[in-house]
PDB file of N, CA and C in Angstrom:
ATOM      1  N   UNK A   1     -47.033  23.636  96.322  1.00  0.00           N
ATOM      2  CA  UNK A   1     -48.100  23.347  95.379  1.00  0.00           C
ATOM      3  C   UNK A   1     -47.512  23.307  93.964  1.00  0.00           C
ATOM      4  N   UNK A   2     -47.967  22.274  93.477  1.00  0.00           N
ATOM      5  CA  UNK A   2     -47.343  21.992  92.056  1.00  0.00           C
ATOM      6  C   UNK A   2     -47.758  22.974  90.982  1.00  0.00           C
ATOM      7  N   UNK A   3     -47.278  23.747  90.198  1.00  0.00           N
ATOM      8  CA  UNK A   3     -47.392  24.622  88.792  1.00  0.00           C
ATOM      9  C   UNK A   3     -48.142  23.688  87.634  1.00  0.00           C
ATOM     10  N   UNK A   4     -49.093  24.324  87.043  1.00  0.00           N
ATOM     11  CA  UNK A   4     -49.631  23.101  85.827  1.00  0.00           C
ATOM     12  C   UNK A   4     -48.870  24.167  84.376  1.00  0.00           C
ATOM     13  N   UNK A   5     -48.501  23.586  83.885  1.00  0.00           N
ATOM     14  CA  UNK A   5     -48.031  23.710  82.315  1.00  0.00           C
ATOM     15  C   UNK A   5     -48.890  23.363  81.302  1.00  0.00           C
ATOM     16  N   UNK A   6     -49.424  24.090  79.879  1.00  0.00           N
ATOM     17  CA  UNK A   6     -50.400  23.551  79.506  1.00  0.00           C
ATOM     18  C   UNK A   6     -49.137  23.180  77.772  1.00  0.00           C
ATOM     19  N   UNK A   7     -49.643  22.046  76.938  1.00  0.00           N
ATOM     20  CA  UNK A   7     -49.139  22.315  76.119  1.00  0.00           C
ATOM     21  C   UNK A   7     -49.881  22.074  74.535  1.00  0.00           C
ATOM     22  N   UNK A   8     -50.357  22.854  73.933  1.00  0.00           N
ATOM     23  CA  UNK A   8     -51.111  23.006  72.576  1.00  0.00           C
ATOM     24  C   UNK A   8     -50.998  22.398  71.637  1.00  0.00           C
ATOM     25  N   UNK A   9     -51.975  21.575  71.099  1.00  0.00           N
ATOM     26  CA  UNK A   9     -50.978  20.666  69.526  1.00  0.00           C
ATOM     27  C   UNK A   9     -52.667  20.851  68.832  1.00  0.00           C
ATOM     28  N   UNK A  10     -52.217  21.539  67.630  1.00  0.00           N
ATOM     29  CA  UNK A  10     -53.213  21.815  66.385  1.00  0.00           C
ATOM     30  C   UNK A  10     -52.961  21.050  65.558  1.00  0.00           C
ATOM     31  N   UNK A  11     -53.813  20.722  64.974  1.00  0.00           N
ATOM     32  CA  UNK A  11     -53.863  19.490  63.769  1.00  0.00           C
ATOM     33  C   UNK A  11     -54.187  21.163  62.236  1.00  0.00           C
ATOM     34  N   UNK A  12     -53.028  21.311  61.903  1.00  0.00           N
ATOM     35  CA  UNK A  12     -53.067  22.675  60.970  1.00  0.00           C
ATOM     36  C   UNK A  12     -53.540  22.447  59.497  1.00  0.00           C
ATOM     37  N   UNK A  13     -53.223  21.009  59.453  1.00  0.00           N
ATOM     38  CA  UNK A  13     -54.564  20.427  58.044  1.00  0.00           C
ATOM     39  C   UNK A  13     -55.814  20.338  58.267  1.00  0.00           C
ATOM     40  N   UNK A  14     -56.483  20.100  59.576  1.00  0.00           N
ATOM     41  CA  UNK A  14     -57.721  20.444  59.693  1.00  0.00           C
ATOM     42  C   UNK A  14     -58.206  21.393  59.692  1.00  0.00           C
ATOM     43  N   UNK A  15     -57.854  22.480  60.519  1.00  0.00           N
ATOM     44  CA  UNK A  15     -57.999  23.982  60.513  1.00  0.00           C
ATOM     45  C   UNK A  15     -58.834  24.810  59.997  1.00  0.00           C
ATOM     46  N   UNK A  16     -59.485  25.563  59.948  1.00  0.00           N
ATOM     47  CA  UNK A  16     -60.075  26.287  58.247  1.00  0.00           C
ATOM     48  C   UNK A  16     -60.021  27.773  58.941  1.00  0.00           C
ATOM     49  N   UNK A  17     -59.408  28.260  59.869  1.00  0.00           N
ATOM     50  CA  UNK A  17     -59.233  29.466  60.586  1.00  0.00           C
ATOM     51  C   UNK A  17     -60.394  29.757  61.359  1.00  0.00           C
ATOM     52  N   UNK A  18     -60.866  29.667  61.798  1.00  0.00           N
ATOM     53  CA  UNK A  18     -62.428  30.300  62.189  1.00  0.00           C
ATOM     54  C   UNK A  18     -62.456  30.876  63.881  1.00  0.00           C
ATOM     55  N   UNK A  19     -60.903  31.329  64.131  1.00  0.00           N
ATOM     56  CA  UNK A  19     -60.430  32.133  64.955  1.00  0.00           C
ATOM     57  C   UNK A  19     -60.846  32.097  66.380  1.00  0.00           C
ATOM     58  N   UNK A  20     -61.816  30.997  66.872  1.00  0.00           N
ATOM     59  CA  UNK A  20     -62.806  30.794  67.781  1.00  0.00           C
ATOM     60  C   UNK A  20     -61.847  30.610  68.954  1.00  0.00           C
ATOM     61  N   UNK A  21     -60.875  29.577  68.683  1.00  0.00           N
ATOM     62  CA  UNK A  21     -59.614  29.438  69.742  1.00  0.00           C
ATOM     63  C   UNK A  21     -59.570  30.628  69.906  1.00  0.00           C
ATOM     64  N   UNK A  22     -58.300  31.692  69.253  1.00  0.00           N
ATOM     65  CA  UNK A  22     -57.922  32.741  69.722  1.00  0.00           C
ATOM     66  C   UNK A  22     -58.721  33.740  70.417  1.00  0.00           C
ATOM     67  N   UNK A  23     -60.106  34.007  70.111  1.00  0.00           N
ATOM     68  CA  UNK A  23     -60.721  34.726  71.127  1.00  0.00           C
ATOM     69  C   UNK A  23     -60.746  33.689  72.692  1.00  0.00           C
ATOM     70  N   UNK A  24     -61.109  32.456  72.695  1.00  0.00           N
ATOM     71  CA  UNK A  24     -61.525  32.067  73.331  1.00  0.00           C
ATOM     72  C   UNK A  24     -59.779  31.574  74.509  1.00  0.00           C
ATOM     73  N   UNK A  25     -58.895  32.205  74.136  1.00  0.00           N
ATOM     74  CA  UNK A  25     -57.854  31.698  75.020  1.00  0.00           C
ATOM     75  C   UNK A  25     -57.710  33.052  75.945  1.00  0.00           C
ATOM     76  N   UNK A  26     -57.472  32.872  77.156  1.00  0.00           N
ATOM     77  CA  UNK A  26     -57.514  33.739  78.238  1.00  0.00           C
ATOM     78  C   UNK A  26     -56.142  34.536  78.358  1.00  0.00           C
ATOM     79  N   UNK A  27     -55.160  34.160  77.588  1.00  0.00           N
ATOM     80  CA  UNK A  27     -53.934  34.736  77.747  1.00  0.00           C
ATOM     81  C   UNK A  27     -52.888  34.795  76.607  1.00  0.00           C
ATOM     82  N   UNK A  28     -53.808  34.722  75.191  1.00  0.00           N
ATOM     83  CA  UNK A  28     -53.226  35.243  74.254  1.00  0.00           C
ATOM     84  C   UNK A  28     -52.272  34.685  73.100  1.00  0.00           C
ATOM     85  N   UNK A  29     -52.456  33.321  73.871  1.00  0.00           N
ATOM     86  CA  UNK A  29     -51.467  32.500  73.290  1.00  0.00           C
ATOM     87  C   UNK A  29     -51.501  31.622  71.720  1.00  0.00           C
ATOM     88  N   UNK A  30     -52.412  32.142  70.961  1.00  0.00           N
ATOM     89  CA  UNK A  30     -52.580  31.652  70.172  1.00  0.00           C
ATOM     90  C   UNK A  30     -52.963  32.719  69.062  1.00  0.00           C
ATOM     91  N   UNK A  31     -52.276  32.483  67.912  1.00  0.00           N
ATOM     92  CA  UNK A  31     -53.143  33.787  66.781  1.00  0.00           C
ATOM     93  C   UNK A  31     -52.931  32.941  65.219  1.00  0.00           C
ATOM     94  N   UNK A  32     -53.983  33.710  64.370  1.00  0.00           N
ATOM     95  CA  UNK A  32     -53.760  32.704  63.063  1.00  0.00           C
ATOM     96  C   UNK A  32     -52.531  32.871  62.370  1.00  0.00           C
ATOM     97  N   UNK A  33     -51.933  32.303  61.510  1.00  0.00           N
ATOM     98  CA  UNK A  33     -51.475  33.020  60.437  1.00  0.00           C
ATOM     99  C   UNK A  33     -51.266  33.763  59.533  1.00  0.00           C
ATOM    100  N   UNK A  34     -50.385  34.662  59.102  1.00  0.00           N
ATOM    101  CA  UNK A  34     -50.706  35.661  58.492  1.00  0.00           C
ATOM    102  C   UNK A  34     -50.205  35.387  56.886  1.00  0.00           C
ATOM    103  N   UNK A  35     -49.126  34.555  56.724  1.00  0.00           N
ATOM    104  CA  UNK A  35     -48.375  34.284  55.586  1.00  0.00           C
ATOM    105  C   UNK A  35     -48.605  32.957  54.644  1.00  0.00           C
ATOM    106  N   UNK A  36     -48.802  31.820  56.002  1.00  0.00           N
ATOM    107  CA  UNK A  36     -48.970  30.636  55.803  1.00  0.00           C
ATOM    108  C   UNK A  36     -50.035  30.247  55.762  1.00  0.00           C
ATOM    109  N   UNK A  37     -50.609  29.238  54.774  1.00  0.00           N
ATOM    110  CA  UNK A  37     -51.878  28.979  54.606  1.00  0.00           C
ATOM    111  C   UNK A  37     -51.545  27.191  54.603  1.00  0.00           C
ATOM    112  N   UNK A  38     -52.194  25.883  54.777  1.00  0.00           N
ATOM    113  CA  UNK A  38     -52.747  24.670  54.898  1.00  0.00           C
ATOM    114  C   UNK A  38     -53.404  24.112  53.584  1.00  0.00           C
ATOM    115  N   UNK A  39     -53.140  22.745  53.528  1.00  0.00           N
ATOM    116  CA  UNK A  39     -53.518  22.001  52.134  1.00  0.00           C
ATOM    117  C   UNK A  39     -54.968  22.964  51.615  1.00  0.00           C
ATOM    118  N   UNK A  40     -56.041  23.296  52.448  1.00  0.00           N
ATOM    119  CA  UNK A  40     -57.050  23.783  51.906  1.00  0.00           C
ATOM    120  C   UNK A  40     -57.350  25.475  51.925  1.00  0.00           C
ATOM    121  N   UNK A  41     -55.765  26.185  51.676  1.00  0.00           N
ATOM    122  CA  UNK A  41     -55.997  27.275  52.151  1.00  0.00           C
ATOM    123  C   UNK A  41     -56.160  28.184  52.781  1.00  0.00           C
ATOM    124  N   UNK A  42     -56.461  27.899  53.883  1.00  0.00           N
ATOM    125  CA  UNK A  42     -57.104  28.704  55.301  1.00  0.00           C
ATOM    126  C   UNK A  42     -55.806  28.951  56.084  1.00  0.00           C
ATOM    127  N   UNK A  43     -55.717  29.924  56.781  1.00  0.00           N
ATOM    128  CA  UNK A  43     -54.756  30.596  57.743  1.00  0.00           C
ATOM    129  C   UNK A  43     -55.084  29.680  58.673  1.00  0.00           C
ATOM    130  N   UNK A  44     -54.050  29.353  59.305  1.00  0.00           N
ATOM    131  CA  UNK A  44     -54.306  27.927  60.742  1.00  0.00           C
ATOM    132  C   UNK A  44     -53.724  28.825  62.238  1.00  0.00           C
ATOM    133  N   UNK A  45     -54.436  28.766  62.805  1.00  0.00           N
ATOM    134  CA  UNK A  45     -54.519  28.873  64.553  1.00  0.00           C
ATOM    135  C   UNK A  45     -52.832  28.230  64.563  1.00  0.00           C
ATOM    136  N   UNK A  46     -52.113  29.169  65.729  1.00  0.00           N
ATOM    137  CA  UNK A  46     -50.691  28.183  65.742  1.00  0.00           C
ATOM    138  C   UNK A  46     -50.658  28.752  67.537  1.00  0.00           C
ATOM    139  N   UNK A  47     -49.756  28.063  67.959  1.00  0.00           N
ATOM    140  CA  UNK A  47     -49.021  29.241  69.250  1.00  0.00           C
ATOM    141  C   UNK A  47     -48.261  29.828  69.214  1.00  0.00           C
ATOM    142  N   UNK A  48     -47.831  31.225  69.815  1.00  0.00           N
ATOM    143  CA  UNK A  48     -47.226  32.063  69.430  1.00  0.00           C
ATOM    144  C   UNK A  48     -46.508  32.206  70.527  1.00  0.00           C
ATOM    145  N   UNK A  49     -46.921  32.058  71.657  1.00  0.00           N
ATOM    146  CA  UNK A  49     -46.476  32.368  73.154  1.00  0.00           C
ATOM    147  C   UNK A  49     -45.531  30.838  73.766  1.00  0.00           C
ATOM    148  N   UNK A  50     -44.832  30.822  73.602  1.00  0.00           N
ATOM    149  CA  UNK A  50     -44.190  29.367  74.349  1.00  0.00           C
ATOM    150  C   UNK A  50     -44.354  30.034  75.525  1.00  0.00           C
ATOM    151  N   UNK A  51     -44.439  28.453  76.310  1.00  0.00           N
ATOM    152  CA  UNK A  51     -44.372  28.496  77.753  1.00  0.00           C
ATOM    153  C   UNK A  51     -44.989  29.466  78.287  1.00  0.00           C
ATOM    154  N   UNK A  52     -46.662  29.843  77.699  1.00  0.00           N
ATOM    155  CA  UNK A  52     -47.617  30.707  78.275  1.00  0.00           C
ATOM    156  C   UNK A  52     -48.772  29.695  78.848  1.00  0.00           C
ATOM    157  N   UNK A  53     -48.863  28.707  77.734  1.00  0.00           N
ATOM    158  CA  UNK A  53     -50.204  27.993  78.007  1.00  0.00           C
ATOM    159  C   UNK A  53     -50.264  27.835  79.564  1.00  0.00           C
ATOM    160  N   UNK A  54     -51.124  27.652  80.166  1.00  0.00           N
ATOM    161  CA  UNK A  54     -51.904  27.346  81.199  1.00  0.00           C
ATOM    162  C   UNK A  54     -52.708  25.739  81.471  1.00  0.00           C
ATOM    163  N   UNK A  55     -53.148  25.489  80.513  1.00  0.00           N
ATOM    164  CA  UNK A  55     -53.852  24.266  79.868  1.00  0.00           C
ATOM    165  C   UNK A  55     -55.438  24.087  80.545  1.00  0.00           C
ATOM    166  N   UNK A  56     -55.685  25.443  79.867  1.00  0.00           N
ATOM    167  CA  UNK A  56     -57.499  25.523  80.627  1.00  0.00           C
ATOM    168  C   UNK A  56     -57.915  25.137  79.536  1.00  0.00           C
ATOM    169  N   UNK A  57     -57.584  24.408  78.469  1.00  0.00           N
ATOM    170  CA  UNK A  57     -58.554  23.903  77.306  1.00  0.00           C
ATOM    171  C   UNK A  57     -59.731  24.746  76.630  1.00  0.00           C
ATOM    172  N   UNK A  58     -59.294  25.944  76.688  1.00  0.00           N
ATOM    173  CA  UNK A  58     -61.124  26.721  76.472  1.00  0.00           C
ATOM    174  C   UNK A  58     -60.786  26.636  75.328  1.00  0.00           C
ATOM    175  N   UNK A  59     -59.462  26.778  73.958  1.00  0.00           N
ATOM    176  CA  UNK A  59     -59.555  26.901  72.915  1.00  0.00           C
ATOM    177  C   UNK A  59     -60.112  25.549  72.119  1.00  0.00           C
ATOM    178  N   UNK A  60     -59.574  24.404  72.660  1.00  0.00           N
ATOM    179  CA  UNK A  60     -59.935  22.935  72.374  1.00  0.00           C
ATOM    180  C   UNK A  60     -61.625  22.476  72.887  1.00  0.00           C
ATOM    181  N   UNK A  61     -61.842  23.368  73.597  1.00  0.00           N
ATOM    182  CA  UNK A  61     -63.206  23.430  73.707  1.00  0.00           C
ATOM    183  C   UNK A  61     -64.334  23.711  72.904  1.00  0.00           C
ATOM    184  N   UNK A  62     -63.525  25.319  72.325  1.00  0.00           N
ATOM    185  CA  UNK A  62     -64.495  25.863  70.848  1.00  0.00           C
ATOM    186  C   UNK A  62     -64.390  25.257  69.874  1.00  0.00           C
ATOM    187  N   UNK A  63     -63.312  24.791  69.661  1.00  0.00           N
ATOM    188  CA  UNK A  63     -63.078  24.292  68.489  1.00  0.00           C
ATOM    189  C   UNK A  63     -63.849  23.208  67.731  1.00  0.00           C
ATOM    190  N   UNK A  64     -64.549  23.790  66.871  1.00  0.00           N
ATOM    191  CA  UNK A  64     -65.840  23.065  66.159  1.00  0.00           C
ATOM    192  C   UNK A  64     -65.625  21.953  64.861  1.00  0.00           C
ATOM    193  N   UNK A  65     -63.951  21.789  64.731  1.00  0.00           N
ATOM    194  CA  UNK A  65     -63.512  20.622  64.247  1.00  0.00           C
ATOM    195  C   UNK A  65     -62.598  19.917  65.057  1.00  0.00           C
ATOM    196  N   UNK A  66     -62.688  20.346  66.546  1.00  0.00           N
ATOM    197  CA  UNK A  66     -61.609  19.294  67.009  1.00  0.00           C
ATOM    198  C   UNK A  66     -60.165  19.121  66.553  1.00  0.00           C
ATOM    199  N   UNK A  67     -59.889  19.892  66.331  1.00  0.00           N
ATOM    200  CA  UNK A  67     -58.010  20.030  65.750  1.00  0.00           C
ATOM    201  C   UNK A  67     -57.477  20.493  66.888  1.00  0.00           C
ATOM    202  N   UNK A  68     -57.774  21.097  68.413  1.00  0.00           N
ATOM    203  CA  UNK A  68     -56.674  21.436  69.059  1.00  0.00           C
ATOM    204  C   UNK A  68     -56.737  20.438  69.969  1.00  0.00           C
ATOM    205  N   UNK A  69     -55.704  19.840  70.417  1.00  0.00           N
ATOM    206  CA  UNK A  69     -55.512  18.991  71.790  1.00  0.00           C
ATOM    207  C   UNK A  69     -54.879  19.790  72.744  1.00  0.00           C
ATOM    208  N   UNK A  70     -54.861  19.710  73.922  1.00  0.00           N
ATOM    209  CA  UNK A  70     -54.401  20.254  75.232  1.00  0.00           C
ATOM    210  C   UNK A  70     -53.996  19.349  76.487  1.00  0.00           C
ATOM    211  N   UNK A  71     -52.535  19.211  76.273  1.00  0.00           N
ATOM    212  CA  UNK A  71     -51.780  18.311  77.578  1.00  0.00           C
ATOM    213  C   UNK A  71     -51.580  19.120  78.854  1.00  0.00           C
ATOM    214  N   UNK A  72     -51.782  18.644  79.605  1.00  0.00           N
ATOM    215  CA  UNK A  72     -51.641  19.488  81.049  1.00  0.00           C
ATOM    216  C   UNK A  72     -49.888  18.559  81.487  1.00  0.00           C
ATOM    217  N   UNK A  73     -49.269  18.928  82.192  1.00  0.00           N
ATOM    218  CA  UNK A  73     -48.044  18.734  83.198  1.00  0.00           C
ATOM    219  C   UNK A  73     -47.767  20.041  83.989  1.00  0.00           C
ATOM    220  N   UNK A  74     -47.512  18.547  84.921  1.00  0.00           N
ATOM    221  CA  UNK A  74     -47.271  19.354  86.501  1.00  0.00           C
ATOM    222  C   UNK A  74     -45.540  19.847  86.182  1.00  0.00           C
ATOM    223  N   UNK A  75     -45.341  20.479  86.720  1.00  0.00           N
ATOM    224  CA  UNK A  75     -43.848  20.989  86.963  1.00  0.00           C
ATOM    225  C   UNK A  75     -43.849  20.804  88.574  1.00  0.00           C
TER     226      UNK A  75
END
């Protein structure tokens, strides 16, 4: 049975932090920034965990501007 790989891409100029991903990811893989802030300021959602994703999309799901995409591959 094939392994799914998930892989995360944030659009970090859209962003405005509103942390909804990170609760909403099942395994942790995502947290804001703490140092770095985006053209408008805001701490941006990043991944932190390589090669954790899963690619259950729940963070690209919450996300109420649509900045995260989520690729699935099989391994």
């Amino acid at each position: 049975m094939a392994k799914i790989k998930g892989a995360v891409v944030i659009d970090t100029e859209r962003c405005k932090g509103c942390n909804l991903c990170v609760v909403a990811c099942p395994l942790d893989v995502l947290a804001l920034t703490k140092k770095e802030v985006n053209i408008k300021g805001y701490n941006f959602s990043q991944e932190i965990k390589d090669d954790t994703c899963i690619g259950c999309s729940s963070c690209a799901m919450v996300c109420p501007d649509g900045c995260i995409t989520v690729f699935k591959v099989k391994l």
